[in-house]
Structures are given as C-alpha cells and as structure tokens.
Protein backbone atom coordinates (compact mmCIF):
# COMPACT_ATOMS: atom_id res chain seq x y z
CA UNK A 1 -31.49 -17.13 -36.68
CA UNK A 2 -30.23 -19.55 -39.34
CA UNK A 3 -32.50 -22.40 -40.89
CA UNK A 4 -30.56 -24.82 -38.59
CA UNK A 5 -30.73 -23.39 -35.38
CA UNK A 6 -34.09 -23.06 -36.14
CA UNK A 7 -34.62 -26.73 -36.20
CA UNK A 8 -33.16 -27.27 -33.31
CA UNK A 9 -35.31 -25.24 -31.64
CA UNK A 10 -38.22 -27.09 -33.36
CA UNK A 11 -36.64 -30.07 -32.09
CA UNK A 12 -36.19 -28.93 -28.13
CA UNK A 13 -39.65 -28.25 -28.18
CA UNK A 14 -41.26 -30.93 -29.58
CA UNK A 15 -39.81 -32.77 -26.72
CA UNK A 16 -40.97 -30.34 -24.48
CA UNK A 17 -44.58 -31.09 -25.20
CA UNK A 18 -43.94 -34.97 -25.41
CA UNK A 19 -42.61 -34.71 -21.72
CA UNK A 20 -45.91 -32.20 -21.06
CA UNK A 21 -47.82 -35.13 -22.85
CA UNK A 22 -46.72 -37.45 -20.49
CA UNK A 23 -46.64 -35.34 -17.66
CA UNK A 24 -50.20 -33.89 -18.09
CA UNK A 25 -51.57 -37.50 -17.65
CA UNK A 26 -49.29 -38.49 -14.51
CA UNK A 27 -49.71 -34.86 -12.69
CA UNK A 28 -53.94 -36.00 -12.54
CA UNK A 29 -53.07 -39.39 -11.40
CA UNK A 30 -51.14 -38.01 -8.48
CA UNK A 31 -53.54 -35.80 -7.38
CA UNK A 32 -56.62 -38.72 -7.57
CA UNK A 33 -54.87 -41.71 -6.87
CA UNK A 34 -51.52 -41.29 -5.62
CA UNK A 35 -50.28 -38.35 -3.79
CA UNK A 36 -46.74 -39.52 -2.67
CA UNK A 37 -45.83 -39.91 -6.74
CA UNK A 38 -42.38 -38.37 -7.17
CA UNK A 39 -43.05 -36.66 -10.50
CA UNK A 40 -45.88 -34.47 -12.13
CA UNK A 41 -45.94 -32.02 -14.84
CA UNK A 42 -42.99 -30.13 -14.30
CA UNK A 43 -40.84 -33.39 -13.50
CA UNK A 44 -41.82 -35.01 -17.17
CA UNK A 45 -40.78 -32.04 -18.67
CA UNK A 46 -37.58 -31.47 -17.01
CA UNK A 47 -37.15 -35.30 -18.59
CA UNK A 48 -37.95 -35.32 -21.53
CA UNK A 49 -35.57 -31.98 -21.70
CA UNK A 50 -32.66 -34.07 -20.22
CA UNK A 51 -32.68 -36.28 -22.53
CA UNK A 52 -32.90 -33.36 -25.29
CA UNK A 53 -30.03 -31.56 -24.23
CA UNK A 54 -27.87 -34.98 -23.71
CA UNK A 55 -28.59 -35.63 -26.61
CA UNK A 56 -27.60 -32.69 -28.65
CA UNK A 57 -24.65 -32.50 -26.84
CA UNK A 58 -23.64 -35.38 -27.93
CA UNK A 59 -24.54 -34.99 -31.62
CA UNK A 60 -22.00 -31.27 -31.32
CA UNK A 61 -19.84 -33.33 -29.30
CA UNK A 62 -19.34 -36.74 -31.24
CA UNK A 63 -19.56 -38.72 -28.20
CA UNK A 64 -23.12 -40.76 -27.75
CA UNK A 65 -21.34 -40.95 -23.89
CA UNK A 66 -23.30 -37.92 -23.01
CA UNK A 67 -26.60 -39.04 -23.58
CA UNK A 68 -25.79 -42.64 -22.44
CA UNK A 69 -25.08 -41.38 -19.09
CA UNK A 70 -27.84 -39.18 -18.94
CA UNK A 71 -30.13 -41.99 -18.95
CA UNK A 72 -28.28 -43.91 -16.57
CA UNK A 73 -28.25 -41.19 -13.78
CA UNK A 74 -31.81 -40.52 -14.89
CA UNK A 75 -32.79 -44.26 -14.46
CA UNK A 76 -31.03 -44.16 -10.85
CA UNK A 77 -32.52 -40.94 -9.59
CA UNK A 78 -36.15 -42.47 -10.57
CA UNK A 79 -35.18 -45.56 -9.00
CA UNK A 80 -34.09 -44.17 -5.68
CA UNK A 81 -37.26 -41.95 -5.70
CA UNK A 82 -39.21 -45.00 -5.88
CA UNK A 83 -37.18 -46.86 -2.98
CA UNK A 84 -37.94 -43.79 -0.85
CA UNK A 85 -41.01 -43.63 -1.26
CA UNK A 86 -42.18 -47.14 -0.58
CA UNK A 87 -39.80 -47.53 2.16
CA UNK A 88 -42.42 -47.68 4.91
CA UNK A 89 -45.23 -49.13 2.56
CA UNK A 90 -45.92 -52.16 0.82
CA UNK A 91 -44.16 -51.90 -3.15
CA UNK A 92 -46.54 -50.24 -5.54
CA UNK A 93 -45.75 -50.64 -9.56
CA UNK A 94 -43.38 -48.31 -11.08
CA UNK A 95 -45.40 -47.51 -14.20
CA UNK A 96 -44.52 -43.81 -13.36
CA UNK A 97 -40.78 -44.47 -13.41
CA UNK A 98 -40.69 -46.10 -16.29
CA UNK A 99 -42.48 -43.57 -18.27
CA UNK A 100 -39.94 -41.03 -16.60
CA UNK A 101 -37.22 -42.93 -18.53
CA UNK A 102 -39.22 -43.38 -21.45
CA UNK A 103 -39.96 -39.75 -21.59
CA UNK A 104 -36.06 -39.20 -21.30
CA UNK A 105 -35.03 -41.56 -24.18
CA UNK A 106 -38.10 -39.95 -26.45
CA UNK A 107 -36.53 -36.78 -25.91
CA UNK A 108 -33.17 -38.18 -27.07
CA UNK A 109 -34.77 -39.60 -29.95
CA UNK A 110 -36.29 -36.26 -30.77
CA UNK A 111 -32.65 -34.76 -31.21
CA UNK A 112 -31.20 -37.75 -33.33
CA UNK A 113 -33.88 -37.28 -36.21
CA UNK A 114 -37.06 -39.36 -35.05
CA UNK A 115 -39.26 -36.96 -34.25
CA UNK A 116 -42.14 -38.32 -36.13
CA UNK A 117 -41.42 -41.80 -33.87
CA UNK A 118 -40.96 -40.18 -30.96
CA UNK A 119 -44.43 -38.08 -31.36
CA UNK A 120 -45.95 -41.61 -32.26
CA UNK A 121 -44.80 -43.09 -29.33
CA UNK A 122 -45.56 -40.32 -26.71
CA UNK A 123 -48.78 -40.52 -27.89
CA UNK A 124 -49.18 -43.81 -27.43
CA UNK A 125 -47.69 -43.87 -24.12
CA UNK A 126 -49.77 -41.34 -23.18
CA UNK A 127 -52.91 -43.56 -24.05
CA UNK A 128 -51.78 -46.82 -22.46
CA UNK A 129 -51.71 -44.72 -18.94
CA UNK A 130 -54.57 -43.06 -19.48
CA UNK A 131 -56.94 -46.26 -20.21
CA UNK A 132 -55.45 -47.87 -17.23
CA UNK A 133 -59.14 -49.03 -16.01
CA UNK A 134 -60.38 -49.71 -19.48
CA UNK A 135 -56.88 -51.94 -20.37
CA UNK A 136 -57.39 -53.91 -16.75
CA UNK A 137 -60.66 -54.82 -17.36
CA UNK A 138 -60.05 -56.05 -21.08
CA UNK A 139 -57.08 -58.04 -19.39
CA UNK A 140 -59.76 -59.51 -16.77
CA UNK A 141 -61.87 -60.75 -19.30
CA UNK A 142 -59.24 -62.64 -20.83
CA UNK A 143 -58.84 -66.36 -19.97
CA UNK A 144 -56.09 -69.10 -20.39
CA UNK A 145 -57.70 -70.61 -23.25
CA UNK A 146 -57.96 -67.13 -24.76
CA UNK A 147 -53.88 -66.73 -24.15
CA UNK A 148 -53.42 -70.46 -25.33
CA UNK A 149 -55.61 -69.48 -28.19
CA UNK A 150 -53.36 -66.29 -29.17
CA UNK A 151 -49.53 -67.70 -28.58
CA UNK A 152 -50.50 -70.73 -30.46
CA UNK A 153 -52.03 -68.45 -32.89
CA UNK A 154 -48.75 -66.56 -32.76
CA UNK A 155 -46.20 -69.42 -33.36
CA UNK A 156 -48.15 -70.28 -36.55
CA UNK A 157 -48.09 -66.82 -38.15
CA UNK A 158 -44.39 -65.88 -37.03
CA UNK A 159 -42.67 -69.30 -36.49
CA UNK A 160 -43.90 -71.98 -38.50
CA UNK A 161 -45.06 -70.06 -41.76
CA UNK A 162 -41.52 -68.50 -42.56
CA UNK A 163 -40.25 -72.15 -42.17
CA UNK A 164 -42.60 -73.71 -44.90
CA UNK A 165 -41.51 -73.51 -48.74
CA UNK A 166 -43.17 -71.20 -51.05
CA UNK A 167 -43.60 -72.84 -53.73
CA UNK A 168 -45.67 -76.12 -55.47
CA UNK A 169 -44.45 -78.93 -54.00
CA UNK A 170 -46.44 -81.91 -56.06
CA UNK A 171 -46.75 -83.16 -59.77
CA UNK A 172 -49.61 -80.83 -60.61
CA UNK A 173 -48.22 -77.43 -59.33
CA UNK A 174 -51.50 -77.57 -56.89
CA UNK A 175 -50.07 -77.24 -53.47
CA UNK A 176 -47.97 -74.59 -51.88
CA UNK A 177 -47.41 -75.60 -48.22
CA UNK A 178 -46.55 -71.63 -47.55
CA UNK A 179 -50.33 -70.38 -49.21
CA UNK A 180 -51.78 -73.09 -47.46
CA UNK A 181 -50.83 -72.53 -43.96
CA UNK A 182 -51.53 -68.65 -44.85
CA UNK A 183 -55.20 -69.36 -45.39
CA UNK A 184 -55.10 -71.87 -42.19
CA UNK A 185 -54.03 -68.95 -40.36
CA UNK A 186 -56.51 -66.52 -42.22
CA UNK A 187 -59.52 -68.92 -40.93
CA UNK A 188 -57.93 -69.40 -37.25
CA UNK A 189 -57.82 -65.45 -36.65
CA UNK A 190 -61.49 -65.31 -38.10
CA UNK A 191 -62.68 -68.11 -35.71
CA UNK A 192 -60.21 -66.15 -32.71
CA UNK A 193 -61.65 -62.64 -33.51
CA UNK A 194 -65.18 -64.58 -33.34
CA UNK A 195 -64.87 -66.50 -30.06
CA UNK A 196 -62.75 -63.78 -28.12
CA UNK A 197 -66.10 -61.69 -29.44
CA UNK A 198 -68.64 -64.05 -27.37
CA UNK A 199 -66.12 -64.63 -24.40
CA UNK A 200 -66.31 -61.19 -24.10
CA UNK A 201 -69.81 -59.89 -24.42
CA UNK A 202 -70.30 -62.79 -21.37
CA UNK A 203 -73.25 -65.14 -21.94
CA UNK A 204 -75.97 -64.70 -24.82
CA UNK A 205 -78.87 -62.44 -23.57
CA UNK A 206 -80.71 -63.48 -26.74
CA UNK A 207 -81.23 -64.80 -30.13
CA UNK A 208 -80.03 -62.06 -31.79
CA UNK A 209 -76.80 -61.55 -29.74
CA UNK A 210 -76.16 -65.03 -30.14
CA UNK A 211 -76.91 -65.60 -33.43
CA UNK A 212 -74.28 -62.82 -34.51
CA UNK A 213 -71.48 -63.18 -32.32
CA UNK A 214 -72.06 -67.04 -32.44
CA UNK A 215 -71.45 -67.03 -36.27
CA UNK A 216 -68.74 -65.01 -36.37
CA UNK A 217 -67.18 -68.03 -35.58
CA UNK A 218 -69.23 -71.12 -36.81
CA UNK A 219 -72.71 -70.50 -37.79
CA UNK A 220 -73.35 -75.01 -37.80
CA UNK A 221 -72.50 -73.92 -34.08
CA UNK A 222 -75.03 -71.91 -33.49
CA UNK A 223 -77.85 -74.08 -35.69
CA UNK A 224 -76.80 -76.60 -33.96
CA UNK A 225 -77.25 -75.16 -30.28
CA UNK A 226 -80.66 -73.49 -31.09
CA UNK A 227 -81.58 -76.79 -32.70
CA UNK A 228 -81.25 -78.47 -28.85
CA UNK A 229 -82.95 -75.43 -27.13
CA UNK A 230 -85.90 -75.95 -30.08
CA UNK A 231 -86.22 -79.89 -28.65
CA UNK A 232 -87.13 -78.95 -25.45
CA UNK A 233 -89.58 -76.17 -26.36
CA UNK A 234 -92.66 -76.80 -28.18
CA UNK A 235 -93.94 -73.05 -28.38
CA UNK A 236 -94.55 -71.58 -31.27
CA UNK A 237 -92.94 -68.05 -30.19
CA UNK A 238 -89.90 -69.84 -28.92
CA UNK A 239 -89.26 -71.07 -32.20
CA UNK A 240 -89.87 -67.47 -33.98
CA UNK A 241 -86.86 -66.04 -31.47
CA UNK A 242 -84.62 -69.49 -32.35
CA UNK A 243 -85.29 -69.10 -35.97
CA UNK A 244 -83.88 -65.49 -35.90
CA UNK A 245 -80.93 -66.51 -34.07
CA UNK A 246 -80.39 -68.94 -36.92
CA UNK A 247 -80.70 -67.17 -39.57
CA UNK A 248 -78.73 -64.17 -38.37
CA UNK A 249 -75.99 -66.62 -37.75
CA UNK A 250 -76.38 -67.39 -41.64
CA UNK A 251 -76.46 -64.16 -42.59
CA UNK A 252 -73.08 -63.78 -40.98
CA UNK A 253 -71.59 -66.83 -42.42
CA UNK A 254 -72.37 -65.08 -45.89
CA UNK A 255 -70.85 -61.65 -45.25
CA UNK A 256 -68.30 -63.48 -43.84
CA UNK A 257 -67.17 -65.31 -47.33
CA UNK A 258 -67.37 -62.35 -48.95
CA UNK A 259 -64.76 -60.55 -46.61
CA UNK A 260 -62.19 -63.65 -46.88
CA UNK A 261 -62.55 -63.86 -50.66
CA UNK A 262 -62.19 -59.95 -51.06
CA UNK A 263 -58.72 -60.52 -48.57
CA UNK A 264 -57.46 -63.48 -50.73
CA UNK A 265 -58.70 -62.05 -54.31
CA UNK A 266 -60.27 -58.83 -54.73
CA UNK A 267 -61.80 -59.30 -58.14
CA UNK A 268 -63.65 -61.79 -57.06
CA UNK A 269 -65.79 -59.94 -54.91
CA UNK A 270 -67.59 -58.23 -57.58
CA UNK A 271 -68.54 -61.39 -59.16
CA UNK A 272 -70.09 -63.01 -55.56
CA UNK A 273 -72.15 -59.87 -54.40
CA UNK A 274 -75.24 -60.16 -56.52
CA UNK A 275 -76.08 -63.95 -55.49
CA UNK A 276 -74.64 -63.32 -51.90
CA UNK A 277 -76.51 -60.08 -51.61
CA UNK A 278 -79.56 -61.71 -52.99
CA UNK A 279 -79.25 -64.08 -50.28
CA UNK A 280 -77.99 -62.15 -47.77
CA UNK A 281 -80.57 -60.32 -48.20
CA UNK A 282 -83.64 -62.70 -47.76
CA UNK A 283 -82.23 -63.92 -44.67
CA UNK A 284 -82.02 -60.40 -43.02
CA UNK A 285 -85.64 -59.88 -43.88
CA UNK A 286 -87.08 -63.48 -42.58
CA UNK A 287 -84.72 -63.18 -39.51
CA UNK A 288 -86.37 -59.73 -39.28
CA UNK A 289 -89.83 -61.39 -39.35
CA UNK A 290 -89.48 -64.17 -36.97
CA UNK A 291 -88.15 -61.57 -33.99
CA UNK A 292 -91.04 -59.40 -35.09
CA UNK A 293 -93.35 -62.65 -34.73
CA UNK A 294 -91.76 -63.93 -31.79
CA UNK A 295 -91.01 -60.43 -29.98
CA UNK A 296 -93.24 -61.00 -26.59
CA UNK A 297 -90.98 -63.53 -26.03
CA UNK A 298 -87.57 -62.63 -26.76
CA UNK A 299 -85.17 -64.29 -24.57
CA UNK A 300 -81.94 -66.00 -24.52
CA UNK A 301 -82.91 -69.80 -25.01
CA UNK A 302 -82.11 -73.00 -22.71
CA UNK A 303 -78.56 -72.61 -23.91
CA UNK A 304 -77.62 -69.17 -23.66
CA UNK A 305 -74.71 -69.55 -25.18
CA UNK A 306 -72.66 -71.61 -28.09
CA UNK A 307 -70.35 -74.01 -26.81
CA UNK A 308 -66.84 -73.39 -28.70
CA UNK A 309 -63.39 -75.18 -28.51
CA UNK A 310 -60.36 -73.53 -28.60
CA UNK A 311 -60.54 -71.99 -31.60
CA UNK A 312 -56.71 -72.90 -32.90
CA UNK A 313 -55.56 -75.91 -31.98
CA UNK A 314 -52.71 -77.45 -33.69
CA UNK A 315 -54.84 -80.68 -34.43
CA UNK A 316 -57.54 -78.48 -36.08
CA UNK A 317 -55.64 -76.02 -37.60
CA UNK A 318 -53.76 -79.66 -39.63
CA UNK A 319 -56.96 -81.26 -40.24
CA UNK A 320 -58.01 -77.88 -41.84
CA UNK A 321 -54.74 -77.66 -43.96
CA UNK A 322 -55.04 -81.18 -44.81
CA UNK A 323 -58.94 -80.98 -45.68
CA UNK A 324 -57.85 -77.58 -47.80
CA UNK A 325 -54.93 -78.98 -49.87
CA UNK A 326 -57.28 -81.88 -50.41
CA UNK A 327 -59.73 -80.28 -52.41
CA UNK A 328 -57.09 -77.76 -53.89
CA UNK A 329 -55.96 -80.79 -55.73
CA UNK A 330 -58.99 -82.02 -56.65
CA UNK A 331 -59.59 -78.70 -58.02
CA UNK A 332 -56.83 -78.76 -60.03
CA UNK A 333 -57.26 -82.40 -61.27
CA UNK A 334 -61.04 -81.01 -62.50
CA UNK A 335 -59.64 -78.31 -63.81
CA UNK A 336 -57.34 -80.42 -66.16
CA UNK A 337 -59.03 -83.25 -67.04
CA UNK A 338 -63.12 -82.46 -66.23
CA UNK A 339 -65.26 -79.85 -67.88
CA UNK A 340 -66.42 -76.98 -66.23
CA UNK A 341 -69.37 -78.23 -64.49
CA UNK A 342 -67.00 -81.03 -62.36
CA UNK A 343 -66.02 -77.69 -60.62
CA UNK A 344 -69.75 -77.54 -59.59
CA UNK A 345 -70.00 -80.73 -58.15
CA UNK A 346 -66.89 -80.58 -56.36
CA UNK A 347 -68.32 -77.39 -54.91
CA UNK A 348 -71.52 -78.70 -53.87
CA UNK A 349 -69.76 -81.92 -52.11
CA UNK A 350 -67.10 -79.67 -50.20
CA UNK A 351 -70.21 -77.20 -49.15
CA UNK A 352 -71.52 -80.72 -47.11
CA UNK A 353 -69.26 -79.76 -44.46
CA UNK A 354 -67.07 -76.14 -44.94
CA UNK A 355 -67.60 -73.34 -46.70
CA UNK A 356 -64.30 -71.76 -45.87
CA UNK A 357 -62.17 -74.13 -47.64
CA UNK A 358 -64.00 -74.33 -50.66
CA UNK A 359 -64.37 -70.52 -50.99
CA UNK A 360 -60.96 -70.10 -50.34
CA UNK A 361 -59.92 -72.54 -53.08
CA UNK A 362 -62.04 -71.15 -55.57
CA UNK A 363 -60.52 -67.59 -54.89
CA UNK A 364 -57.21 -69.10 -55.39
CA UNK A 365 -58.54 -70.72 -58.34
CA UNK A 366 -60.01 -67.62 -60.19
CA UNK A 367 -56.49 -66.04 -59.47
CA UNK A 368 -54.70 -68.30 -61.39
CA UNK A 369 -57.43 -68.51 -64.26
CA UNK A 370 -58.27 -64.63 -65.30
CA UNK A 371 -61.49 -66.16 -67.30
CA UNK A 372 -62.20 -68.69 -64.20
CA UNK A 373 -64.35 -65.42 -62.32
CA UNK A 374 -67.80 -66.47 -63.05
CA UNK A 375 -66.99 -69.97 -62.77
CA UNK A 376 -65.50 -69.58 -59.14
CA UNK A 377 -68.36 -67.54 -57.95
CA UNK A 378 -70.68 -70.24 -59.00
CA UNK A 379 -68.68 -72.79 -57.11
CA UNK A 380 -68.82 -70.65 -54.17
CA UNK A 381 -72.47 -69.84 -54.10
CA UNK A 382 -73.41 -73.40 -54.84
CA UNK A 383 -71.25 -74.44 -52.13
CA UNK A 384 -73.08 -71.85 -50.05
CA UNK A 385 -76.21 -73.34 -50.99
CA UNK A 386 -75.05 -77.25 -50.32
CA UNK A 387 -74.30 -76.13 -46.97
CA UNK A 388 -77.17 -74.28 -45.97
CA UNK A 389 -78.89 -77.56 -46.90
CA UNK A 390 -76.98 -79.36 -44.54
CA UNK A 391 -77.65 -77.20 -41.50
CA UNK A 392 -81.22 -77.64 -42.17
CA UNK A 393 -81.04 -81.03 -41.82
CA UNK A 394 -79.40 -80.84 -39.12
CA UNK A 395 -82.46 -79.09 -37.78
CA UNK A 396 -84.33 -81.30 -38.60
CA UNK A 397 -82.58 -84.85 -37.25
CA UNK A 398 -81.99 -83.20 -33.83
CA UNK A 399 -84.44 -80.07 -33.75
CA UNK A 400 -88.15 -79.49 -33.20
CA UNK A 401 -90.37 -79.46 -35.60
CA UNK A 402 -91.80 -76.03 -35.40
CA UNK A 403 -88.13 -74.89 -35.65
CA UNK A 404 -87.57 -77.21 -38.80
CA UNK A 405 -90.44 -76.43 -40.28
CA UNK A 406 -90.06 -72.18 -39.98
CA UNK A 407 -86.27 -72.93 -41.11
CA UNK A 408 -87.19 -75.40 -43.88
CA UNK A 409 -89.55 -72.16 -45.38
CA UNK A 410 -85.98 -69.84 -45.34
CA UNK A 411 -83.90 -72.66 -46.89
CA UNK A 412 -85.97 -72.83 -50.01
CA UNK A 413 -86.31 -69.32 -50.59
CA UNK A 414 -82.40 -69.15 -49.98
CA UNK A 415 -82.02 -72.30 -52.44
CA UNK A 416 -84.96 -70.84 -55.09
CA UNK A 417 -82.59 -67.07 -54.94
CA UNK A 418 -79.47 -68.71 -55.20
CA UNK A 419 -80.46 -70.91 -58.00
CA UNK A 420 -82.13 -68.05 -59.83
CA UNK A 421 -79.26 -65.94 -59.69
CA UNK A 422 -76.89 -68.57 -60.79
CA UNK A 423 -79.49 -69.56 -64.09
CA UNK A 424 -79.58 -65.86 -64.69
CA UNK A 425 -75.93 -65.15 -64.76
C-alpha cells in the first residue's frame, strides 16, 4: 500500500472515531433519558463516514457537489426523523440532530486536510453534550445584569477599541486613546471576573468568603460593607471575624496589582514583589490572627454580602478612561519638567482614591523609561500605601471602634513595611 493510500486510510478513520466520539456520548443519553432518540453509536458513525466518503469523492472527482449534497440529504433524513418522532408529543430540542450534521461535516473536514480541527472540534462537541447539567446550571446562575455586564463588555473590546486611533493624540505624546481604552477594558474584565465570582458562589457565608471574592472586585467595597456591619456590633469577636474579612480583601487588592502590572509590563514585576510581598505578607498573617481570635464566632456579618453595580457601565468605564488619561498626563508633565520625587507625590494623591489607574500608569511609564523601574515601583507601592490609608479612615468615620482600632494596628505595620522597604531599596 502506497504512502498515500495510506493516509487516506488514516484519514477514514479518524473520522470514524470522531463519529464514535460523538456517538458514544448520545448512545448513553438514549438509553437514560431518551429512548425514542433516532441515532446511537452506530448511527454517528455511519455519519461521520458519510460525510468521509462524500467527501473524498469529491476531492477524486473535482466536484465539491458530492459532498454538498451529502449534507443536504443528511440534514433532511435527520430532520424527518425528528418530525416523526415528535409527531404525537410535545417538540423536544434537536441537540441530537444537529450533532448528526455536525458529525457529518467533521467527517468532511477530515478528508479536505483539517484533521487536527476536526479532532478539536469533536472533542469539544463531545464535551458540550456531555456537561449538559453542569452547562444549565452555570446558565441558571446567570442574570440580566450579568448578560448586560458581558455584551457591553463585548462591544468595548471588539467594537469600539478597533475604532479608536493608536497613536498620541496631544502635544506631549502622553495619550493614546487605543492603550487607554485597552487598560479600561483590562480593569472592567477584572471587576466582571470578580463580581460574576460573588454572584455565583450566592451570598457570603463568612468573612473570609467575602473578604476574597468581595475584593476581587473592589476591596473599598468590602471595607466599606464590614465597616456598617462593625456599627451595629459592639463585640469584640465580631470585630476579629470583620477584621479578617478586611484584610483578606487587602491582601487581594495587592496580588491583584501585581497580576495587572505583570499583564501590562512584565519587568516590572520583579521590581514590585519584595515591598508587595512584604506587605502581602503581613496582612495574610494578621488576617490569619483575627479568624484565629475571633473563630467561636465565625459568621457571615449583618451584610452578608457586598453590594456591587454593574461592573461595566459605559458611564464608569469613561469616567475611568477619563480619570486614567488624567494622571497619564500629569505623569508625563512630572516627568518633563519635575524631579523624580513629583512622581511620588503624584502617586500618593492618585492612591486617595484608585490604585488601578495609578499602577497602570506607572507600568506604562517604566515601559517607556528602561531606567524608570525602581522609580515606578515606588510610585506604585506608595500609592498602595496612600490608599490603604484611606480605607482606614474610612473605618474609622463610618465604622466601630473596636473594628478601627484592630484595623488601625494592621495599617501601621502595612505603612512601617512599606516604608521600610522603600528606604531600603
């Protein structure tokens, strides 16, 4: 047998076992769940063979006819099966039909030099009808603002971004409307990733839970919810559980930096993991102490869980781009006409209320200035510190004051590390 009939055989059975994939799956959902299906194991094979053959032919043939009309008749044969058998019951879906004809055209596709595709794709098909329940229940959990939250999400990734020019549009070569709406779209998937997260581990059964899934998308959020539930309870253990949910919402914001920075500039990274470590750190051991202090009563508080907005709306997502080209510029203008320690100042005021933007501007900033590295990471860390800071006092205005006070204790070990690190370096 010659080299090339030999791959042709190859071929004819590759898409013999893509149709026995297939088929394997549907033949054990006939038997458990619907007996009156039309097609099991032998059927998907025949298929996916059908679409072989018709193909082949016409490859030899020169006439793309053949397998065109295969996959018509094919289409029509598992159509009328399907009108048969419902013809006395109410419609059911025709998810086995269509993966009849799918099965058909991979086997066609098999022929005409995609075999790598078509395995891919089998596969895959394969898995979606096999995690039927799994798939349904994911689908369940999903609400409108969830699907608002996506398309929008969507139409400023794949619509609006190609539109926008790539390249500095002002005097000082500071603003590129394409970067900018990148990094708007890096923080709105961060913020989607984290509130899809909460929506769908249902309501906060406890500091902990809260505290991590809750600052996956805004850790003020979560100081900020625990600081209301600390109001209305004076005890001492309550505040031990609150604390931890704090902090571990802290500790989150900090690894999450240092993810976004290593996406936007790698090299970076290596410069921001001794401070952030340090820090990281000493909040995983405190938040470690006040659930081990306040573990006989370790509950979800008052609020069990952090109250989030949509977390991509148009209105934020501008206000965002706007706040971010903002201080761009004003990093630039530093960077022209201030010394190097303007860059620290401008960090510390931007840290008041984000630490996204900042970071992200400082990453952008080292990547333009090869000797900016240690410079940027100190902008970022004392912007880190600035707003740590801030969500203490936070605590403090609307908290209670055993909450304040336990939090007050982490914030100047966080400030005295971050500080230390920063002199050191």
């Amino acid at each position: 047998m010659s080299e090339f009939d030999f791959a042709i055989v190859q071929n004819f059975l590759i898409a013999l076992m893509l149709g026995a994939l297939v088929g394997i799956e549907r033949e054990k959902h006939r038997r458990d769940e619907q007996p009156t299906s039309f097609a099991g194991l032998r059927t998907f094979i025949l298929l996916a063979q059908a679409g072989a053959v018709s193909a082949w032919l016409s490859l030899n043939l020169q006439s793309h006819w053949v397998f065109i009309i295969t996959i018509f008749v094919v289409a029509v044969a598992v159509m009328t099966a399907y009108v048969l058998e419902n013809k006395n019951t109410a419609a059911a879906g025709i998810t086995t039909e269509v993966s009849a004809i799918t099965v058909s055209l991979l086997g066609g596709a098999v022929m005409y030099g995609y075999a790598e595709l078509a395995v891919m794709l089998a596969i895959l098909t394969s898995a979606v009808l096999t995690f039927k329940q799994p798939l349904h229940g994911m689908v369940s959990k999903i609400g409108t603002d969830d699907l608002y939250a996506g398309v929008k999400l969507l139409i400023a990734s794949f619509i609006v971004l190609p539109l926008l020019p790539n390249h500095p549009i002002d005097p000082w070569q500071a603003l590129n409307p394409y970067k900018l709406w990148l990094l708007v779209i890096l923080i709105s998937s961060i913020s989607l990733l984290g509130y899809v997260a909460v929506r769908w581990l249902g309501s906060a059964r406890g500091s902990v839970l809260m505290g991590i899934s809750g600052g996956l998308a805004s850790s003020t959020a979560v100081t900020l919810s625990f600081a209301r539930s600390s109001k209305l309870e004076g005890d001492p253990l309550a505040a031990n559980t609150q604390a931890c949910g704090v902090l571990l919402a802290w500790l989150v914001m900090f690894i999450r930096v240092l993810v976004m920075v290593s996406i936007v500039f790698d090299p970076l990274l290596t410069y921001l993991l001794v401070p952030f470590s340090t820090m990281a750190a000493a909040v995983a051991i405190l938040a470690a102490f006040h659930y081990w202090r306040g573990r006989e009563r370790f509950q979800a508080p008052q609020q069990s869980a952090v109250k989030m907005a949509n977390p991509f709306s148009l209105l934020a997502a501008i206000k965002f781009g706007a706040a971010f080209a903002g201080i761009l510029l004003l990093v630039k203008l530093t960077e022209q006409y201030a010394v190097d320690e303007g860059l620290y100042l401008l960090a510390a005021i931007a840290g008041l209320t984000d630490v996204d933007a900042i970071s992200l501007s400082m990453a952008e900033y080292a990547k333009r200035t090869p000797d900016g590295l240690a410079l940027a990471a100190g902008a970022i860390t004392i912007a880190a510190l600035s707003n740590t800071v801030v969500k203490w006092a936070l605590v403090f205005v609307l908290g209670g004051r055993a909450l304040a006070n336990k939090l007050a204790v982490a914030t100047v070990i966080i400030l005295a590390l971050g500080l230390l690190v920063l002199l050191i370096g």
